[in-house]
Protein backbone atom coordinates (compact mmCIF):
# COMPACT_ATOMS: atom_id res chain seq x y z
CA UNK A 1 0.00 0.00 0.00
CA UNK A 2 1.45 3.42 -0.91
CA UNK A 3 0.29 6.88 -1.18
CA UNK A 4 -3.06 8.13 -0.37
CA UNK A 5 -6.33 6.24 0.75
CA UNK A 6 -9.16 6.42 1.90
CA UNK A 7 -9.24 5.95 6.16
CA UNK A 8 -12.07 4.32 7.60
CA UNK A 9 -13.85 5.31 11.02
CA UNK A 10 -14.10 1.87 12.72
CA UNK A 11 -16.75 1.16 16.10
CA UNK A 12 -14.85 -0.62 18.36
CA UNK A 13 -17.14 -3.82 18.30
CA UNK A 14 -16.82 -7.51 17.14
CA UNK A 15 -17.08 -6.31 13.46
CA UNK A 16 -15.17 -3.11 14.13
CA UNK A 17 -11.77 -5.15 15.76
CA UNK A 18 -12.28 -8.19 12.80
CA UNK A 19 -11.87 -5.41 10.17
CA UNK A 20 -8.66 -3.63 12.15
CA UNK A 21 -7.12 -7.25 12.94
CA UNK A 22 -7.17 -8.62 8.85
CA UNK A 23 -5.64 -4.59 8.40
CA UNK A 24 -3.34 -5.07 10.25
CA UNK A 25 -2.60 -8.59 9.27
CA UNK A 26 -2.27 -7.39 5.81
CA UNK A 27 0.50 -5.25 6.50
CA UNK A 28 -1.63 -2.06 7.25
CA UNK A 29 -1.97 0.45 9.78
CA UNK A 30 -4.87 1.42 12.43
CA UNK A 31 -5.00 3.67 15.17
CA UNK A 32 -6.03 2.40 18.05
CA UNK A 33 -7.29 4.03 21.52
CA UNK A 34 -5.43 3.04 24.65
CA UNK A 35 -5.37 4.39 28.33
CA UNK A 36 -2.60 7.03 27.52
CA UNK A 37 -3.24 8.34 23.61
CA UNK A 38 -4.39 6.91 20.36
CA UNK A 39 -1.39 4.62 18.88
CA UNK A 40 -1.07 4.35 15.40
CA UNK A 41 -0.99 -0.17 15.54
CA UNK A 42 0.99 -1.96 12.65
CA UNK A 43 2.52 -5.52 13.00
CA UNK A 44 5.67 -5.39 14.52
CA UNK A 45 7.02 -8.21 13.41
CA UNK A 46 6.66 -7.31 9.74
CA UNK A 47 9.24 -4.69 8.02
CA UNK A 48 6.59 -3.44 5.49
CA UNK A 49 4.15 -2.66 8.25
CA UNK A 50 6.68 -1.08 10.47
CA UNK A 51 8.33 1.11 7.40
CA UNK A 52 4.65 2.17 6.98
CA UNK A 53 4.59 3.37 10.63
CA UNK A 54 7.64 5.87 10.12
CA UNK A 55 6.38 7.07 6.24
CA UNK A 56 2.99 7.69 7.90
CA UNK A 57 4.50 9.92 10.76
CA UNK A 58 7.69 11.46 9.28
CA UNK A 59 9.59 9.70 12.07
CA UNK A 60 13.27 9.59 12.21
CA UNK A 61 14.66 6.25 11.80
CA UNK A 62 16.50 6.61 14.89
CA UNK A 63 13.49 6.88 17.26
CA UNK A 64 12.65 3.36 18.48
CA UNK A 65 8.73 2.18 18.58
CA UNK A 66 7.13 0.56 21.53
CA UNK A 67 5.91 -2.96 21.12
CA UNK A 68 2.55 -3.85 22.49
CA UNK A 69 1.75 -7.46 24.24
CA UNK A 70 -0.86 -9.27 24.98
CA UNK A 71 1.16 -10.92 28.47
CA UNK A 72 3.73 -11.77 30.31
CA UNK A 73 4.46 -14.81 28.31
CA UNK A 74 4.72 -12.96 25.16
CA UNK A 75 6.26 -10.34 26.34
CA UNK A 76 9.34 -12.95 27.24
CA UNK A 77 9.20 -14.60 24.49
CA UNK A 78 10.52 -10.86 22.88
CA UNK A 79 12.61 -9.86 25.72
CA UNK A 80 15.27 -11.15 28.19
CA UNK A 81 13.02 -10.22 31.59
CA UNK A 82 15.06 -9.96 34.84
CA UNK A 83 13.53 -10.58 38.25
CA UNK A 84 13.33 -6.71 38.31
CA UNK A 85 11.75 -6.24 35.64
CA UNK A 86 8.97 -9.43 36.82
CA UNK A 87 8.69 -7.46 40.09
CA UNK A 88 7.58 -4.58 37.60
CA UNK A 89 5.08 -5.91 35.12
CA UNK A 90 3.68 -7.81 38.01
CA UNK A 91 2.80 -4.20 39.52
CA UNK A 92 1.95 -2.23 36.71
CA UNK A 93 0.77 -4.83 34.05
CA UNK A 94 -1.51 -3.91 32.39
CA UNK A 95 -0.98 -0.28 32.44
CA UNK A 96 0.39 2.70 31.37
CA UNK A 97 4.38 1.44 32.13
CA UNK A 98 6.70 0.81 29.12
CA UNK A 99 9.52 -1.10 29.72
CA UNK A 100 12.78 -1.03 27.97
CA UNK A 101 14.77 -4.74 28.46
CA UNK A 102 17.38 -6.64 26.35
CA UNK A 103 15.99 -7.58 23.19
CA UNK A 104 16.03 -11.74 22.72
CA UNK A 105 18.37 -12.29 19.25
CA UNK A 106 15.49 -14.78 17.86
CA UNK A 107 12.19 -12.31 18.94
CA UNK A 108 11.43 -12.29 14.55
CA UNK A 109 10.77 -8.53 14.74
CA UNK A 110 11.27 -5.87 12.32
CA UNK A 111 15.01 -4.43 13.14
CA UNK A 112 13.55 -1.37 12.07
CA UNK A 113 11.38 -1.24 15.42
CA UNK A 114 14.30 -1.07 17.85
CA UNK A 115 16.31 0.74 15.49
CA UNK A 116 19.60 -0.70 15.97
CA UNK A 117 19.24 -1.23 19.42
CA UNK A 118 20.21 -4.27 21.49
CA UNK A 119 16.91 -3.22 23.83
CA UNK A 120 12.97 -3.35 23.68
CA UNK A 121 10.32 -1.30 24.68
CA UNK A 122 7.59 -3.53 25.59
CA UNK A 123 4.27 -2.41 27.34
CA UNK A 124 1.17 -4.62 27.94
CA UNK A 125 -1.92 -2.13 27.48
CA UNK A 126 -5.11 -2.18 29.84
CA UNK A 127 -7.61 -0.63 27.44
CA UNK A 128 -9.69 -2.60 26.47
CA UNK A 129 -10.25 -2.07 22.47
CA UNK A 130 -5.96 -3.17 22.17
CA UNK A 131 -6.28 -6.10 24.50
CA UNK A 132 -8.81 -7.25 21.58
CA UNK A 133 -7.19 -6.16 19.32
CA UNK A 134 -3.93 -7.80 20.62
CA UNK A 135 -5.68 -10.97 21.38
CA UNK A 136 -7.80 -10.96 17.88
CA UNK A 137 -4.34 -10.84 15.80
CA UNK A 138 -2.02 -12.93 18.20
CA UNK A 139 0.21 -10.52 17.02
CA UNK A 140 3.13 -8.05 18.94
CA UNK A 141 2.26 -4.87 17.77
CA UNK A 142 4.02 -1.83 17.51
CA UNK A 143 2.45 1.66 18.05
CA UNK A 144 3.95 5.18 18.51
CA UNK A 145 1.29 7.40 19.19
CA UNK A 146 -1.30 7.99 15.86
CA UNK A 147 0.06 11.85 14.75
CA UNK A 148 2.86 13.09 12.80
CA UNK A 149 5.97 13.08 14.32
CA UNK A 150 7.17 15.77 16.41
CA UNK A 151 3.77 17.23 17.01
CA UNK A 152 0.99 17.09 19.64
CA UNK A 153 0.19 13.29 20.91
CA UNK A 154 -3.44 12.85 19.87
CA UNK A 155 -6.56 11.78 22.54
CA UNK A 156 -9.23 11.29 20.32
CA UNK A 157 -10.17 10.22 16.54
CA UNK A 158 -10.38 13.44 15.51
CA UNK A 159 -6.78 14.31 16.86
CA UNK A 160 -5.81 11.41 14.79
CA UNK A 161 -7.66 12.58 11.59
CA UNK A 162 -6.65 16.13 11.94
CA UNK A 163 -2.75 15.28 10.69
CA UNK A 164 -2.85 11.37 9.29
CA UNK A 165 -6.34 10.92 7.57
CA UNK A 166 -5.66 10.02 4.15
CA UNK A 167 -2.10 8.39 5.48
CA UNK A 168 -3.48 5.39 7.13
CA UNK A 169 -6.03 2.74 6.52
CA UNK A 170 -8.46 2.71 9.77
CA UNK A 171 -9.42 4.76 13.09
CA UNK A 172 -11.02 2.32 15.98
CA UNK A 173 -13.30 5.19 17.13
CA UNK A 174 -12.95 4.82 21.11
CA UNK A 175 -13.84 8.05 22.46
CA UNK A 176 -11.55 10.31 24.60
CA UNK A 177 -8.30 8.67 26.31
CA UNK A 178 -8.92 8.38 29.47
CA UNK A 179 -5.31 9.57 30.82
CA UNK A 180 -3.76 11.73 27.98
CA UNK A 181 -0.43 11.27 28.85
CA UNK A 182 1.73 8.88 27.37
CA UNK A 183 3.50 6.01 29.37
CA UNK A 184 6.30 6.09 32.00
CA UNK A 185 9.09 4.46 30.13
CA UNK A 186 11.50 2.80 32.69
CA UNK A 187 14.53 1.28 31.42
CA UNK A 188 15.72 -2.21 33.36
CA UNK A 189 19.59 -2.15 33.80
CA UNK A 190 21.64 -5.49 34.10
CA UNK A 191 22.76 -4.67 37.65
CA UNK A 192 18.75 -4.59 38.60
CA UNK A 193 18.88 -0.80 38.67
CA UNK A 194 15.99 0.93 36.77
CA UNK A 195 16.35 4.55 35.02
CA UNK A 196 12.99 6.16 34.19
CA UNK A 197 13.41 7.72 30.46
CA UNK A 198 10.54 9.00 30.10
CA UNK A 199 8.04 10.31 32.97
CA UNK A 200 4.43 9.29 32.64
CA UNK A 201 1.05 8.77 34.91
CA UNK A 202 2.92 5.67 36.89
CA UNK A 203 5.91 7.39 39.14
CA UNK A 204 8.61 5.18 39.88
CA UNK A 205 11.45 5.63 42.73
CA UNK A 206 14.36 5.13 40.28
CA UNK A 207 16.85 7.58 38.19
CA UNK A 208 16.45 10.05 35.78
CA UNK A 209 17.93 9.50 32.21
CA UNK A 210 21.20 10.43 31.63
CA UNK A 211 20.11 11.54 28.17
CA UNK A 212 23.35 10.07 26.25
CA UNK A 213 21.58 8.42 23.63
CA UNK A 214 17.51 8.24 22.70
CA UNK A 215 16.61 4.55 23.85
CA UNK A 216 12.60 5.32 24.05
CA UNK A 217 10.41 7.01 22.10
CA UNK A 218 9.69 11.26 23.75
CA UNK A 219 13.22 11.76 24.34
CA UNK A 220 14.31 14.02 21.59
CA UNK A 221 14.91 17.61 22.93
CA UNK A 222 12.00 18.55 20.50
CA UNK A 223 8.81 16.92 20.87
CA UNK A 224 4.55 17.33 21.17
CA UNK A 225 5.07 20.33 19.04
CA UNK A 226 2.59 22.52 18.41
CA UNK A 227 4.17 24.46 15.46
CA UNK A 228 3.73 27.82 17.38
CA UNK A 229 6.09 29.21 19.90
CA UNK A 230 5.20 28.07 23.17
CA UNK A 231 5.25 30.02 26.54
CA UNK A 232 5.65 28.39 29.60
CA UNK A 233 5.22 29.45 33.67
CA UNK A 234 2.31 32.10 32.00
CA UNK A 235 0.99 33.75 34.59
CA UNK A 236 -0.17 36.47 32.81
CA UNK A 237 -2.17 36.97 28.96
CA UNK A 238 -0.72 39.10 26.11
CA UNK A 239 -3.04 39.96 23.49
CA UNK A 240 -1.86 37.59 20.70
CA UNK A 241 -1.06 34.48 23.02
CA UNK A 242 -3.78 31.71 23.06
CA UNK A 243 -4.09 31.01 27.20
CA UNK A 244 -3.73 27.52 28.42
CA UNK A 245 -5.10 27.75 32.42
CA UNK A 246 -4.69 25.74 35.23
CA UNK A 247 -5.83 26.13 38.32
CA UNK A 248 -6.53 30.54 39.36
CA UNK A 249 -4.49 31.36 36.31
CA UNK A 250 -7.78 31.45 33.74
CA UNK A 251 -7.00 30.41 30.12
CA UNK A 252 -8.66 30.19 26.53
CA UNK A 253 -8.57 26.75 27.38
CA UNK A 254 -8.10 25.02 31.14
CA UNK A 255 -6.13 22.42 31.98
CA UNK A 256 -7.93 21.89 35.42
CA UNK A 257 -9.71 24.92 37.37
CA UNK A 258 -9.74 23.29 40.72
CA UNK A 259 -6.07 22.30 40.31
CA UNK A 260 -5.93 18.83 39.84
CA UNK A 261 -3.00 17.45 37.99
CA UNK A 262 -4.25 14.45 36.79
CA UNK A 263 -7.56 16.45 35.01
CA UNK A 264 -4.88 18.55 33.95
CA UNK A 265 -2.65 15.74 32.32
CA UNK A 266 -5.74 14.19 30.59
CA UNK A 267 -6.65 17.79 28.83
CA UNK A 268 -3.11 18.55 28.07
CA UNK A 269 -3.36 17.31 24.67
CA UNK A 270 -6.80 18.48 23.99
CA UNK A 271 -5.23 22.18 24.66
CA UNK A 272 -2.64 22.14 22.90
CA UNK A 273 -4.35 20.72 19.94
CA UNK A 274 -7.52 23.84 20.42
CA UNK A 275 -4.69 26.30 20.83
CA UNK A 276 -2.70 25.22 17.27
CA UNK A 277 -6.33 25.58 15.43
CA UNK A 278 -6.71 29.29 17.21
CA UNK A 279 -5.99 32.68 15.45
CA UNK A 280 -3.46 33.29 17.79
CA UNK A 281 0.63 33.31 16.89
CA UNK A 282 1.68 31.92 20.13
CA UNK A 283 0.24 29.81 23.07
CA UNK A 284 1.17 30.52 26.82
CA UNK A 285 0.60 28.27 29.68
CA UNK A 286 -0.44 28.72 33.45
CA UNK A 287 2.77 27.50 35.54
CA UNK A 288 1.74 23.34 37.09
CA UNK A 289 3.12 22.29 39.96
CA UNK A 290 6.41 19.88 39.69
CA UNK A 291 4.93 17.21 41.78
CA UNK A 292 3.85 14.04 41.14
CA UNK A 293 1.97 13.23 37.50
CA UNK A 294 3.02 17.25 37.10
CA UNK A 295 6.41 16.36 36.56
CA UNK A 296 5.38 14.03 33.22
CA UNK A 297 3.20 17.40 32.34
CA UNK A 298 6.18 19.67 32.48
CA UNK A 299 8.20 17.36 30.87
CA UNK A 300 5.82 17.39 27.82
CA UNK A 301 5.54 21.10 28.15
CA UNK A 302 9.45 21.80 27.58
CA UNK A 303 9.56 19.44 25.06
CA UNK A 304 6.87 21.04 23.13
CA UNK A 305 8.42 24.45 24.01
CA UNK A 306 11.98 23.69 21.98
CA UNK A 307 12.63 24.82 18.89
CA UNK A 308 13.02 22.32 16.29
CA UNK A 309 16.77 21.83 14.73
């Protein structure tokens, strides 16, 4: 499949995840709704389907894709899994945790998926339209989240639509996200140690990244643009900025008015994505609080906030 085609708005019922599972099967692509963001689901064990993935998004080749499982047992039969890292998925599977473990030499995935890496990023999803989806196709699946690369992470179908329609073959319509924030990615070290790379709605006692080398998908510098300068710590409204609130601070749009971080993590996206559509050149947001799931928002935030190379 090449160039542009029609993309079909699929219900997520038996029909709806019977058409998405032969796409996929066939080498296409489907986003899919999960508890963080809309992924954009091909097989990952097939190169065609996973080049597909990075022509559909613009993604550098560099920037590894997470690989979604069904369980535990499939998830070792595509990763080396220390007691650690057990201790882990046993917690927080399934969930919103990705994590990053040595890749076993005979998993049969696409080598463009870890991207030259000796590691995988595995995560076993609790929403309930991938699980079928996961379980329909027997498959490991590989999903960034469903929006061209670099910009805003996408919460619902329309999200999606609004930058791949046309690029992909199928949306499972499944609403609103119910987080908004991507996964915490945790890396698994062979001494048992575990570096978070990427904060997310589970917070782990564990290191920060040293940031030597991008190992998970959202670590590039740039990222969850919204291809207008950005403003951030806003605590007061120029004419021409579009006003992201949170909490006193008022805004065009509002993250949470009472304060609460994880309303505000589940609208982030929605925001960001109302203040790129607005008349206004620039987009300022209310300072959140570095503390607890506000440390994943304000990780997002500066991301979004740097200048592209």
């Amino acid at each position: 499949m090449s160039g542009k085609y029609a993309t079909e708005t699929l219900d997520v019922d038996e029909g709806g995840i019977a058409r998405a599972a032969q796409i996929l099967r066939d080498d296409g692509l489907v986003a899919v709704p999960t508890e963080t963001v809309y992924g954009l689901a091909a097989r990952a064990d097939s190169d065609a389907a996973v080049a597909r993935i990075y022509r559909a998004k613009g993604r550098p080749s560099f920037n590894p894709l997470i690989v979604h499982v069904a369980s535990l047992e499939q998830a070792r039969s595509l990763a080396e899994i220390s007691p650690e890292a057990e201790q882990l998925a046993a917690r927080y599977w399934p969930g919103p945790l990705t994590l990053v473990l040595p890749r076993r030499r005979n998993a049969g995935l696409s080598a463009a998926v870890t991207a030259g890496l000796d590691t995988l990023a595995l995560r076993m999803p609790s929403h309930p339209a991938m699980r079928l989806l996961l379980e329909s196709t027997g498959l490991p699946i590989a999903a960034p989240s469903a929006n061209r690369s670099g910009f805003i992470s996408p919460t619902s179908p329309a999200h999606v639509l609004a930058s791949l329609d046309g690029r992909i073959d199928a949306v499972l319509d499944g609403g609103e996200c119910e987080r908004g924030l991507e996964s915490t990615i945790a890396a698994v070290r062979a001494d048992g140690s575990v570096e978070v790379l990427r904060p997310g709605p589970i917070a782990l006692e564990a290191g920060g990244s040293s940031g030597e080398r991008i190992e998970a998908p959202g670590q590039l510098a740039s990222h969850y643009a919204p291809g207008k300068p950005v403003r951030l710590d806003a605590t007061q409204v120029a004419p021409d900025d579009f006003m992201i609130g949170f909490g006193s601070v008022q805004g065009d749009c509002t993250l949470s008015a009472r304060g609460d971080l994880a309303e505000a993590a589940a609208r982030l996206y929605a925001c960001l994505h109302e203040g790129a559509r607005s008349d206004k050149p620039r987009i300022a947001i209310a300072p959140i609080p570095e503390r607890g799931i506000g440390i994943a928002i304000n990780d997002r935030l500066r991301r979004a906030a740097t200048p592209a190379d």
